[in-house]
N, C-alpha and C. Protein backbone atom coordinates (compact mmCIF):
# COMPACT_ATOMS: atom_id res chain seq x y z
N UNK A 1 -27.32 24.32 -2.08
CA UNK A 1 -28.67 24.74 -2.43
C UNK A 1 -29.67 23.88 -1.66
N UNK A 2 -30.80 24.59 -1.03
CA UNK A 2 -31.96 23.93 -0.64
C UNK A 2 -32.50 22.91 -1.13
N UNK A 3 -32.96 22.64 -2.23
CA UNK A 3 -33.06 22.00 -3.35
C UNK A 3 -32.30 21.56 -4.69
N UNK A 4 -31.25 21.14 -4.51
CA UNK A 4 -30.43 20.47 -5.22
C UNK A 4 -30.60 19.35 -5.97
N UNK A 5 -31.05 19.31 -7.48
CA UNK A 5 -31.94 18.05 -7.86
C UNK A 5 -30.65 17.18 -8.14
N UNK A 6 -31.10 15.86 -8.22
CA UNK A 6 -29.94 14.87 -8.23
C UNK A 6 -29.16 15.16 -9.05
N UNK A 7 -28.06 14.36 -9.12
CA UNK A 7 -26.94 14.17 -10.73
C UNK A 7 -27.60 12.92 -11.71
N UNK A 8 -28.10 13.63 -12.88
CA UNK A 8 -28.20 12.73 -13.72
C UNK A 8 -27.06 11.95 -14.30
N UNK A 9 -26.50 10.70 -14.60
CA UNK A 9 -25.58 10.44 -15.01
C UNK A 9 -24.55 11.06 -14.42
N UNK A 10 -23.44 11.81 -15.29
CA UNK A 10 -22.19 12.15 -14.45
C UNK A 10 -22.16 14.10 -14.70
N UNK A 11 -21.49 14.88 -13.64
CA UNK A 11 -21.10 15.89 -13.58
C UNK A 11 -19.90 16.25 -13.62
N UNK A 12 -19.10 16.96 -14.13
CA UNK A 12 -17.78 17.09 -14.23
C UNK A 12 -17.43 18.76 -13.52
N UNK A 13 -16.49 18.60 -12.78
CA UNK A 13 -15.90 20.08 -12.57
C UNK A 13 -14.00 20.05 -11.85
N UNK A 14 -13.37 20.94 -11.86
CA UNK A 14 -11.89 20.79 -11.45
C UNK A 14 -11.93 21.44 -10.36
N UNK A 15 -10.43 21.60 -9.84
CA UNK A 15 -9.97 22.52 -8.61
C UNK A 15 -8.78 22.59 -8.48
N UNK A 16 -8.51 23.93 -8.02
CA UNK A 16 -6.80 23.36 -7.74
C UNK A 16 -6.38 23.69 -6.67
N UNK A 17 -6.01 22.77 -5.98
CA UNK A 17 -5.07 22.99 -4.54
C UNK A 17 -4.01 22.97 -4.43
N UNK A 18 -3.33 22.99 -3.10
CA UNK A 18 -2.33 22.93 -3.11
C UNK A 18 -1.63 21.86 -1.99
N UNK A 19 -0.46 20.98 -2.12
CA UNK A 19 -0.34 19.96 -1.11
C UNK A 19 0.80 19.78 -1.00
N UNK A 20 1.67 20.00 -0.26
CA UNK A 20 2.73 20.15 0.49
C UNK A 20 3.53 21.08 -0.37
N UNK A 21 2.94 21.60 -0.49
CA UNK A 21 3.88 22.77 -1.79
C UNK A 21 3.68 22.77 -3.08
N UNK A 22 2.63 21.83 -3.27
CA UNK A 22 3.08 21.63 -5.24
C UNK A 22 1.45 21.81 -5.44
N UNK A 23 1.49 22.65 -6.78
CA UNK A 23 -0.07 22.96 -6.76
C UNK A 23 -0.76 21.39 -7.69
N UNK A 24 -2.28 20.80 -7.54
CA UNK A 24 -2.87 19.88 -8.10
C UNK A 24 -4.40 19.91 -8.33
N UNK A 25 -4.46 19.67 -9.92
CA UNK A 25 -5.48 20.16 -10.29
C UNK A 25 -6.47 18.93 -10.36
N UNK A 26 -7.87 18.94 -9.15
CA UNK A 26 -8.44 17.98 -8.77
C UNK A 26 -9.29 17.86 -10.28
N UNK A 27 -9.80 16.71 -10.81
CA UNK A 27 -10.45 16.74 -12.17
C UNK A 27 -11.49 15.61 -11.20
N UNK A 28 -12.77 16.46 -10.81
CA UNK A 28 -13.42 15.61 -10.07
C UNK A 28 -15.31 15.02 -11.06
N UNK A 29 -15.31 13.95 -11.21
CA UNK A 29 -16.16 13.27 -11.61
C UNK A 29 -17.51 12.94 -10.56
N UNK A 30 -18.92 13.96 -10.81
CA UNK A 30 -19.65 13.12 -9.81
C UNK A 30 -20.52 12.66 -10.62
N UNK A 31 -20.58 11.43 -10.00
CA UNK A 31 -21.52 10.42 -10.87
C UNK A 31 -22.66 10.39 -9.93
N UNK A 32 -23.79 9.81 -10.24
CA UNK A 32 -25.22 9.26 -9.68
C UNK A 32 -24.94 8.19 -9.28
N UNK A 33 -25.57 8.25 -8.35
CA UNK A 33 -25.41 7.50 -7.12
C UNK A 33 -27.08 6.23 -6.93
N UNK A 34 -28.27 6.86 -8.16
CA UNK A 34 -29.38 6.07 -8.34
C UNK A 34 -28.80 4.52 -8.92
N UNK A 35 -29.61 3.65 -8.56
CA UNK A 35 -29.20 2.24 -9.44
C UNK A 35 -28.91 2.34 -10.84
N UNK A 36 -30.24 3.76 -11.38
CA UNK A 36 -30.57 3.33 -12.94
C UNK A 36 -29.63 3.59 -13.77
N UNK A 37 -28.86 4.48 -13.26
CA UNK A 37 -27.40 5.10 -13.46
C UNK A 37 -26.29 4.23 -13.39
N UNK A 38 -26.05 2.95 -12.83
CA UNK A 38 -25.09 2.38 -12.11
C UNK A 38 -24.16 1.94 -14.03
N UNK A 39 -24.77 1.33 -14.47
CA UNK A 39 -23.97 1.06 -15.67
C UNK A 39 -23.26 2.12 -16.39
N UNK A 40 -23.63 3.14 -16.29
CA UNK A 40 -22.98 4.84 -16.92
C UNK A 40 -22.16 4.98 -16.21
N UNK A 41 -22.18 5.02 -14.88
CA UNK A 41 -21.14 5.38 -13.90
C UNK A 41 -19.73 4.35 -13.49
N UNK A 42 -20.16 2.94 -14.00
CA UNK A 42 -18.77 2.35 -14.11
C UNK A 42 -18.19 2.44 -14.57
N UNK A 43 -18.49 3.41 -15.92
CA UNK A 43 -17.11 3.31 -16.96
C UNK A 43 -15.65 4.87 -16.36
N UNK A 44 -16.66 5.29 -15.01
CA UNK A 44 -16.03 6.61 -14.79
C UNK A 44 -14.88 6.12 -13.98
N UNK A 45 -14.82 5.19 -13.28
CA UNK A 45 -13.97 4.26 -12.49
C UNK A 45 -12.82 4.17 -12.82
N UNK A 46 -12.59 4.09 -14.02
CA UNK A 46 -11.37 3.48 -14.92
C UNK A 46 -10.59 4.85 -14.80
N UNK A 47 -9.54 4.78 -14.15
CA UNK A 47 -8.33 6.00 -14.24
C UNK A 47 -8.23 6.54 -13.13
N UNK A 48 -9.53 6.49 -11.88
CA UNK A 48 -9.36 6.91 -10.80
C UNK A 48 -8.28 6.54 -9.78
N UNK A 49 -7.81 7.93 -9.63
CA UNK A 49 -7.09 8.02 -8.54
C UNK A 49 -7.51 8.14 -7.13
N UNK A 50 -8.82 8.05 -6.58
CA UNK A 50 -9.23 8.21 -5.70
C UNK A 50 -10.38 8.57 -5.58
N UNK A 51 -11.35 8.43 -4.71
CA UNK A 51 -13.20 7.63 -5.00
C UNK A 51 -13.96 8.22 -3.63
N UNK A 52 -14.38 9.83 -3.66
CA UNK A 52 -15.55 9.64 -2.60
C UNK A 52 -16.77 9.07 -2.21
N UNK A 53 -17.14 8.33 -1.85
CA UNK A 53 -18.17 7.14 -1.34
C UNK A 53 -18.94 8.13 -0.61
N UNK A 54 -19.99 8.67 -1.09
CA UNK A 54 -21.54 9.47 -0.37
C UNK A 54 -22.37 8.79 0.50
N UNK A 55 -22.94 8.97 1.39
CA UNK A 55 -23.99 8.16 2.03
C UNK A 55 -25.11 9.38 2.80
N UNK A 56 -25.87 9.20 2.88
CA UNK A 56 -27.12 10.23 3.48
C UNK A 56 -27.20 9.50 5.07
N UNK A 57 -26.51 10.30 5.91
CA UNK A 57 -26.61 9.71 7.22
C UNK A 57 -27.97 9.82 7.91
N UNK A 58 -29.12 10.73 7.15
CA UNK A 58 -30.74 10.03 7.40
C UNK A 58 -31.66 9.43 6.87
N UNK A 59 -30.62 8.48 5.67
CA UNK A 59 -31.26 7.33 4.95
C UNK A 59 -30.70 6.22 4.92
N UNK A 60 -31.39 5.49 5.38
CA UNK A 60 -30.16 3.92 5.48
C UNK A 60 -29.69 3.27 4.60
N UNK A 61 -31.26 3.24 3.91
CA UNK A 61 -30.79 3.06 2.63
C UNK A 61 -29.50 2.79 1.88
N UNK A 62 -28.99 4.18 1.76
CA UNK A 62 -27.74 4.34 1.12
C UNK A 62 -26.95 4.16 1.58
N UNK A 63 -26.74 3.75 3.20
CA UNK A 63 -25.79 3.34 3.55
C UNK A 63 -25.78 1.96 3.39
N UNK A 64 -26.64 1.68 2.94
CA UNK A 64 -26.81 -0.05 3.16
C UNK A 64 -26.54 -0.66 1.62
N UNK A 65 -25.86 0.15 0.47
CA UNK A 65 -25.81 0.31 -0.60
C UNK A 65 -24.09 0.01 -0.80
N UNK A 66 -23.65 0.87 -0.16
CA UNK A 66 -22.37 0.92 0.28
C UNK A 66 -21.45 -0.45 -0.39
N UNK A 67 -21.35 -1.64 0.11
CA UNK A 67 -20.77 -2.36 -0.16
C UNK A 67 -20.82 -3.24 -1.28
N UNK A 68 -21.98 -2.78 -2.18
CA UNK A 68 -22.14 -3.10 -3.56
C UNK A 68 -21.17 -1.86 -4.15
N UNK A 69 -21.59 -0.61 -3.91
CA UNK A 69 -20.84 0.36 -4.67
C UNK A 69 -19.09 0.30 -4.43
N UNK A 70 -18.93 -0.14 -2.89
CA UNK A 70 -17.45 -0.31 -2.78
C UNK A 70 -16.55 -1.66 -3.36
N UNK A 71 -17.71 -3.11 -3.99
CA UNK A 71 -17.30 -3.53 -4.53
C UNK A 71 -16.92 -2.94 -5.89
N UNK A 72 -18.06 -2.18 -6.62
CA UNK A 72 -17.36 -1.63 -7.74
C UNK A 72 -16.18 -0.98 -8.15
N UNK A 73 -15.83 -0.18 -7.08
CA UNK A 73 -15.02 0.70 -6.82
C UNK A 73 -13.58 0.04 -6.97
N UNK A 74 -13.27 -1.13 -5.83
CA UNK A 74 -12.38 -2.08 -5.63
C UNK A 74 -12.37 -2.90 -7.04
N UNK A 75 -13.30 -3.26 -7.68
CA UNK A 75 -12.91 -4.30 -8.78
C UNK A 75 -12.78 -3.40 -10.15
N UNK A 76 -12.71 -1.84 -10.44
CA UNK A 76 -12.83 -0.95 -11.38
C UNK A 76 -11.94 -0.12 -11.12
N UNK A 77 -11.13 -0.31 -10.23
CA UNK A 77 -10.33 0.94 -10.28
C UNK A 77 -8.72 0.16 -9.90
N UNK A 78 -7.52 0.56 -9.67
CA UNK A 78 -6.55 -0.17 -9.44
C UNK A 78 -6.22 -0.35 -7.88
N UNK A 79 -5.56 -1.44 -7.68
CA UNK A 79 -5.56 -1.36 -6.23
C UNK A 79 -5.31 -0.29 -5.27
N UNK A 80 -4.58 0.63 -5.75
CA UNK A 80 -3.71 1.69 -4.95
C UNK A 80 -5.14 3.29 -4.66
N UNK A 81 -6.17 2.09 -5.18
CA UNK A 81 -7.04 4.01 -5.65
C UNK A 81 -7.43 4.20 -3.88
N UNK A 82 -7.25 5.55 -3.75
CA UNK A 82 -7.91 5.84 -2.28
C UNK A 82 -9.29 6.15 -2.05
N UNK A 83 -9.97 5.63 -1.36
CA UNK A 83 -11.35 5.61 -1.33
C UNK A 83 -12.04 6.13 0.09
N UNK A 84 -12.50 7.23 0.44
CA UNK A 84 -13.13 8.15 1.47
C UNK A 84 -14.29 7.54 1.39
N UNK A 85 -14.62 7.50 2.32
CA UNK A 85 -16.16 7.63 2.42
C UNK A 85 -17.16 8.47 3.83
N UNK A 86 -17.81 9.11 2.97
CA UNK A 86 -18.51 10.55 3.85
C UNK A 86 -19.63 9.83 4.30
N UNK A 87 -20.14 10.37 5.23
CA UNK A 87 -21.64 10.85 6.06
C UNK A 87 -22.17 11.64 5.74
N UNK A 88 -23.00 12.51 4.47
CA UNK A 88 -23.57 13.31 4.02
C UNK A 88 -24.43 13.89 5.17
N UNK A 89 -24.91 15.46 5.29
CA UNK A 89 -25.89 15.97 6.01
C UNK A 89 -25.95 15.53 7.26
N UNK A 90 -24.56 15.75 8.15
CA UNK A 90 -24.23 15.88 9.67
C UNK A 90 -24.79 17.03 10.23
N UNK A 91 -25.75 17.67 9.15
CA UNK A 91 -26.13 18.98 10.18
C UNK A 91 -27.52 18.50 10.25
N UNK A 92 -28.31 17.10 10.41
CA UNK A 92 -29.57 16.37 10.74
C UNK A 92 -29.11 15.80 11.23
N UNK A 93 -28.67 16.13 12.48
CA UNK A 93 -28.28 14.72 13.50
C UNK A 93 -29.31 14.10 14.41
N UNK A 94 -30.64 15.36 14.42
CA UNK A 94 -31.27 14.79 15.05
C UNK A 94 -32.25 13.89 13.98
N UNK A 95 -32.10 13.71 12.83
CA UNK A 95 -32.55 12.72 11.83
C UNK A 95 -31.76 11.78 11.68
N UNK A 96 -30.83 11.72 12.51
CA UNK A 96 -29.94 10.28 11.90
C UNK A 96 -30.52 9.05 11.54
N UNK A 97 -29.94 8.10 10.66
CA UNK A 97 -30.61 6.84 10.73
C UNK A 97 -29.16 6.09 11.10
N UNK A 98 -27.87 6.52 10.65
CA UNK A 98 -27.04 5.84 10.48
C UNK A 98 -26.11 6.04 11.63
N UNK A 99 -25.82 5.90 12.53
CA UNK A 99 -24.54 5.88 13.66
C UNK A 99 -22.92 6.24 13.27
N UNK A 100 -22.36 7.44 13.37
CA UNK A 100 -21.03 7.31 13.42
C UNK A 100 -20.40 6.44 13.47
N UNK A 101 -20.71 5.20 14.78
CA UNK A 101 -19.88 4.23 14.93
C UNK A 101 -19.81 3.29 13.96
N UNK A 102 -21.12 2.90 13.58
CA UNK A 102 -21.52 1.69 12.62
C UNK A 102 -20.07 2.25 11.32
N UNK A 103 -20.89 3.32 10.60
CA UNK A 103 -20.26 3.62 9.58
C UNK A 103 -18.28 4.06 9.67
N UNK A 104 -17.98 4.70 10.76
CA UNK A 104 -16.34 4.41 10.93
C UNK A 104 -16.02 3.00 11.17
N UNK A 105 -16.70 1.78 11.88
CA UNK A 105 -16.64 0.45 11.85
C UNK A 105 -16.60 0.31 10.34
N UNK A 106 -17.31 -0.06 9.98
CA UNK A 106 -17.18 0.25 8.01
C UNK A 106 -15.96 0.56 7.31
N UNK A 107 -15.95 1.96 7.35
CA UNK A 107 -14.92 2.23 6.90
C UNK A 107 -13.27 1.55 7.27
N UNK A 108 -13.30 1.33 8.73
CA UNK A 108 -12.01 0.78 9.47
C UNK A 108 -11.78 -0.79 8.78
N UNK A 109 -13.22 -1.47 8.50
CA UNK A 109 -13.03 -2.64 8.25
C UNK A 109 -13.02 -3.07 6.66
N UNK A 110 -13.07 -1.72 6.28
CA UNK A 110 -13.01 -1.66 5.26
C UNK A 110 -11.16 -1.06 3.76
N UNK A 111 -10.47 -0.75 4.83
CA UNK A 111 -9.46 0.39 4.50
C UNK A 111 -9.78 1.65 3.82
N UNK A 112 -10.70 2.00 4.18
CA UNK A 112 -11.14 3.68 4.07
C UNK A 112 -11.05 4.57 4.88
N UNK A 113 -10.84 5.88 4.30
CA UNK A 113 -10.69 7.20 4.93
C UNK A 113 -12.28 7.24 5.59
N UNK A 114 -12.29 7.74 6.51
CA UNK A 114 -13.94 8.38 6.59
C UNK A 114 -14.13 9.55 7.61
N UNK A 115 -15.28 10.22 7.52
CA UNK A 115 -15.47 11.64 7.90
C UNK A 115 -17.36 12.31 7.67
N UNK A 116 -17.80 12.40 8.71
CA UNK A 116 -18.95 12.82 8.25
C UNK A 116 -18.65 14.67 7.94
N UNK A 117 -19.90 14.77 6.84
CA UNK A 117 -19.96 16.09 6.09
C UNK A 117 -21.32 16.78 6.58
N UNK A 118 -21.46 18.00 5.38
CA UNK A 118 -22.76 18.76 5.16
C UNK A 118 -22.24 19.55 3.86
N UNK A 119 -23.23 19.11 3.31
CA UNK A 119 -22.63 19.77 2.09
C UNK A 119 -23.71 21.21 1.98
N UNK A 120 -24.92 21.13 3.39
CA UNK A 120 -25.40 22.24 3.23
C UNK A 120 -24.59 23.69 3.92
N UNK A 121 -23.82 22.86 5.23
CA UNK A 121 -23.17 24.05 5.85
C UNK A 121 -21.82 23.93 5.31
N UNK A 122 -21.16 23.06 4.70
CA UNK A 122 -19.69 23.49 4.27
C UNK A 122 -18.75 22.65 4.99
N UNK A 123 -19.47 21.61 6.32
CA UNK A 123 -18.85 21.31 7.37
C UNK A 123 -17.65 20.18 6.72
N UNK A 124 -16.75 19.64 6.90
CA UNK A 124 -15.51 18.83 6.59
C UNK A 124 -16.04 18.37 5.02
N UNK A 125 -16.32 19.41 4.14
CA UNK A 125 -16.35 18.98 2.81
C UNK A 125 -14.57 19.30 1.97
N UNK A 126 -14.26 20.57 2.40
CA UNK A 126 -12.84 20.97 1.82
C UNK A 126 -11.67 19.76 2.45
N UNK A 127 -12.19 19.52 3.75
CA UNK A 127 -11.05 18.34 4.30
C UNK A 127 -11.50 17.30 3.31
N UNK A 128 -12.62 16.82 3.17
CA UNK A 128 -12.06 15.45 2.38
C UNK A 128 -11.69 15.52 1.21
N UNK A 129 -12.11 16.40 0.71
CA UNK A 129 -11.17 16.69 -0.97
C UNK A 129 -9.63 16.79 -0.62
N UNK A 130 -9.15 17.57 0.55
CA UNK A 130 -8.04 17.92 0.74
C UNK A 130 -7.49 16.46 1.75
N UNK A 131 -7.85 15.82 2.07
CA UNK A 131 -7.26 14.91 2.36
C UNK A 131 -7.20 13.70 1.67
N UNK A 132 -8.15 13.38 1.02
CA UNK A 132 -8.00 12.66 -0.39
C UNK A 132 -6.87 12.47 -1.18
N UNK A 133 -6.79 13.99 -1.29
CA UNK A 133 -5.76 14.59 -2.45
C UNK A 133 -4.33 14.27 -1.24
N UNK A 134 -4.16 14.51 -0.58
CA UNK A 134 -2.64 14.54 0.15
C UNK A 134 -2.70 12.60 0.52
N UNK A 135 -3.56 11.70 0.63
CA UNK A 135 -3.46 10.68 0.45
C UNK A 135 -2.48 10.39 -0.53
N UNK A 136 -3.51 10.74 -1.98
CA UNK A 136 -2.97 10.39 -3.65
C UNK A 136 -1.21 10.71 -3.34
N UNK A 137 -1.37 12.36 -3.07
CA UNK A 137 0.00 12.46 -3.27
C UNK A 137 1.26 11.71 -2.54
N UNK A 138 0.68 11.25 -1.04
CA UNK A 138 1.93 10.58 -0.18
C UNK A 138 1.89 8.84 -1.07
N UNK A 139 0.75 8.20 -1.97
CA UNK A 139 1.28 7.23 -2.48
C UNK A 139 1.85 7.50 -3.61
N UNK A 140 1.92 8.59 -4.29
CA UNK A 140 2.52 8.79 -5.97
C UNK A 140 4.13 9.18 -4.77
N UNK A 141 4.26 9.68 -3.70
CA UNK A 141 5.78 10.06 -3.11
C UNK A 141 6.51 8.41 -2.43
N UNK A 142 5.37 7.49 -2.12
CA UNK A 142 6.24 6.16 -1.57
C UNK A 142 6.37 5.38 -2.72
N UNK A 143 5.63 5.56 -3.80
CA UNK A 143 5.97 4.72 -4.77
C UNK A 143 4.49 3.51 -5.03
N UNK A 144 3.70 3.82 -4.67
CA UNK A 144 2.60 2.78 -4.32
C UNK A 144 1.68 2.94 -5.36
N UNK A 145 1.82 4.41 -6.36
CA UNK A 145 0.61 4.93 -7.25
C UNK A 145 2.22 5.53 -8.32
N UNK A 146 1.91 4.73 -9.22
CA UNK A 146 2.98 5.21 -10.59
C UNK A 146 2.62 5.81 -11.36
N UNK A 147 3.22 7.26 -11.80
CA UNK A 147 2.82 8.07 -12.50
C UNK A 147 2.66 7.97 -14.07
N UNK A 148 3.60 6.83 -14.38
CA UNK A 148 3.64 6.70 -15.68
C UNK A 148 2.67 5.44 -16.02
N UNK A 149 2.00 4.92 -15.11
CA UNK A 149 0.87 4.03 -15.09
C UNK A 149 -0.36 4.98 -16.06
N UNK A 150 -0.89 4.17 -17.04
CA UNK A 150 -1.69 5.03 -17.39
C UNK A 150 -3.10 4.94 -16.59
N UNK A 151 -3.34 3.52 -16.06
CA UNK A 151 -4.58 3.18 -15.00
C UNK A 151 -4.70 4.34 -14.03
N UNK A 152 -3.15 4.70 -13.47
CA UNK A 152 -2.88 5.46 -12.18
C UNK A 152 -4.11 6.44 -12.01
N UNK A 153 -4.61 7.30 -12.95
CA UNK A 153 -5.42 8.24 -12.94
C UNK A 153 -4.86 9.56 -12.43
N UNK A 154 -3.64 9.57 -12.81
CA UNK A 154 -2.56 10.54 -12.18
C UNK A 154 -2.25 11.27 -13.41
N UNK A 155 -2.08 12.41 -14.16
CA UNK A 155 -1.04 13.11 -14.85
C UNK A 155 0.06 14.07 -15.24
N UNK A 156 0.93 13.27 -14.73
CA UNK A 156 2.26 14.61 -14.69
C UNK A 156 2.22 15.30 -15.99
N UNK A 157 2.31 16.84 -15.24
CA UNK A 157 2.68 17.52 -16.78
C UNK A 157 4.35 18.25 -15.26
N UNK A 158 5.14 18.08 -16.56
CA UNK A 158 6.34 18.83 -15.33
C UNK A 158 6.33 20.30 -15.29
N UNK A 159 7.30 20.89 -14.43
CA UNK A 159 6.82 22.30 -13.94
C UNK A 159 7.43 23.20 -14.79
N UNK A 160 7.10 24.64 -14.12
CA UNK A 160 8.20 25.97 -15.01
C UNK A 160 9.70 25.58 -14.44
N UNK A 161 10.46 26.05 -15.28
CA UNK A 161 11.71 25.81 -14.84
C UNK A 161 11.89 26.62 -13.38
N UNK A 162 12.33 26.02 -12.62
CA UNK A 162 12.62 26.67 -11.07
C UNK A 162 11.99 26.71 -10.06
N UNK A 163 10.72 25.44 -10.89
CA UNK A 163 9.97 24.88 -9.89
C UNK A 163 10.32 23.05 -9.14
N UNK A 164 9.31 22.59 -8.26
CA UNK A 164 9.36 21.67 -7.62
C UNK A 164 8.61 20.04 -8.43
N UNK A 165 8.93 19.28 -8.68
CA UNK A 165 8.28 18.57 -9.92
C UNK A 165 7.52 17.11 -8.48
N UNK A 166 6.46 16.69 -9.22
CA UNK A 166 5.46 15.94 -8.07
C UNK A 166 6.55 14.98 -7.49
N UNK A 167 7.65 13.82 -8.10
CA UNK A 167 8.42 13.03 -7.58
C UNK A 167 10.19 13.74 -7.92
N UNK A 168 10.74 12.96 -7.36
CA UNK A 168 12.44 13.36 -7.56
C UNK A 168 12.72 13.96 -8.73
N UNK A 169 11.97 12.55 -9.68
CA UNK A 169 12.85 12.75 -11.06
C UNK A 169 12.96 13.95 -12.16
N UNK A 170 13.96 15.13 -12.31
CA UNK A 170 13.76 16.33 -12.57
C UNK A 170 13.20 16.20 -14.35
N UNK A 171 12.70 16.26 -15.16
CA UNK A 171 12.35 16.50 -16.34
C UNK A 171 12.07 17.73 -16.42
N UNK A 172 12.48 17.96 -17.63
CA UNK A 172 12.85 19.03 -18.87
C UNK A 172 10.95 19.26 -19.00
N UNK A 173 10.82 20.89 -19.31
CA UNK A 173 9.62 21.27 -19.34
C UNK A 173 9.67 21.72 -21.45
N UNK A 174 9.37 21.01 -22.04
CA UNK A 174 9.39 21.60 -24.07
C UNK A 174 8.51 22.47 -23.22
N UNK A 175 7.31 22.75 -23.31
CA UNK A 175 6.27 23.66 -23.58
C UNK A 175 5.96 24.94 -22.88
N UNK A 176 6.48 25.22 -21.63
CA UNK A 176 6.43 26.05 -20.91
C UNK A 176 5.21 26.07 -20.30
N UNK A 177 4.63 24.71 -20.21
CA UNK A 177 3.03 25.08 -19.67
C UNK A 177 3.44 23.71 -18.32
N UNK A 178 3.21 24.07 -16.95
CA UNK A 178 2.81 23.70 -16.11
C UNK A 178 0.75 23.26 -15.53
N UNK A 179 0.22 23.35 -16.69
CA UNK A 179 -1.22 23.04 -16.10
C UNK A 179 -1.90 21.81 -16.24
C-alpha cells in the first residue's frame, strides 16, 4: 500500500510454505520498529526461530539503529536463531542514503543473511521469508536448532501417516492432524 501506517506494537499473521518437501507453517510476528515500542517488542524475541532485521535504505537513520536492535536480537533469542537483514524500498535507489556495500559489510561482519527488498514492488520479499525458512530448516536437519528445545521457537506436530516427518525420528501421529 501507498500509505501503509506503521505497526503499532506487534502484528501477527502465518504462511505456509514449502521446503525441501515438507510443508511449514511460518507464524510471523511484526513488531515496531519505533523506540517507544522497543520494551513491547522484546518480549516477542523469546521463542524465535529466526529474526528479519528491516532497515529503510533512504533513511539512515534506521540503519544506524541496527546494532542496538541486533544486540537485542542476539541477547533475547537463542544462539542458533537466524537473523536476515533487509534493505527496505530498493525501488528508491535514486534516494538511497544507505550503500549496498556498507550494509552487506554489516551483515558479513555481522553473521547475517542479507538482501535488499521492496515491499512496494514485491522485489526479493518471498526470497527472504523463503530463505529464512530453509536456513531454520537446514539447522533443525544438522542438529544446531533442537526441536524439543522449547526456546527453539520450532514446533513439531508429526505428519499423516505416509508422510515425511521434519527430522529422521519417525513418531506415531494420536490425532490425525498434521497442522
Amino acid at each position: 500500500m501507498a500509505d501503509c501506517p506503521h505497526t503499532i506494537g506487534v502484528e501477527f499473521g502465518t504462511r505456509i510454505i514449502e521446503v525441501a518437501g515438507q510443508k511449514i507453517k511460518l507464524q510471523i510476528w511484526d513488531t515496531a520498529g519505533q523506540e517507544r515500542f522497543r520494551a513491547v517488542t522484546r518480549s516477542y524475541y523469546r521463542g524465535a526461530a529466526g529474526a528479519l532485521m528491516v532497515y529503510d535504505i533512504t533513511r539512515r537513520s534506521t540503519y544506524n539503529h541496527l546494532s542496538s536492535w541486533l544486540t537485542d536480537a542476539r541477547n533475547l533469542t537463542n544462539p542458533n536463531t537466524v537473523i536476515f537483514l533487509i534493505g527496505n524500498k530498493a525501488d528508491l535507489d535514486a534516494q538511497r542514503d544507505v550503500t549496498y556495500e556498507e550494509a552487506k559489510q554489516f551483515a558479513e561482519e555481522n553473521g547475517l543473511m542479507f538482501v535488499e527488498a521492496s515491499a512496494k514492488t514485491g522485489e526479493n520479499v518471498e526470497e527472504a521469508f523463503l530463505e529464512t525458512a530453509k536456513k531454520i530448516y537446514q539447522n533443525i536437519q544438522d542438529g544446531s536448532l533442537d526441536l524439543n528445545a522449547a526456546e527453539s521457537g520450532v514446533q513439531h506436530k508429526p505428519t499423516q501417516p505416509g508422510r515425511t516427518n521434519l527430522n529422521s525420528d519417525s513418531q506415531p501421529n494420536r490425532d490425525n492432524c498434521s497442522c
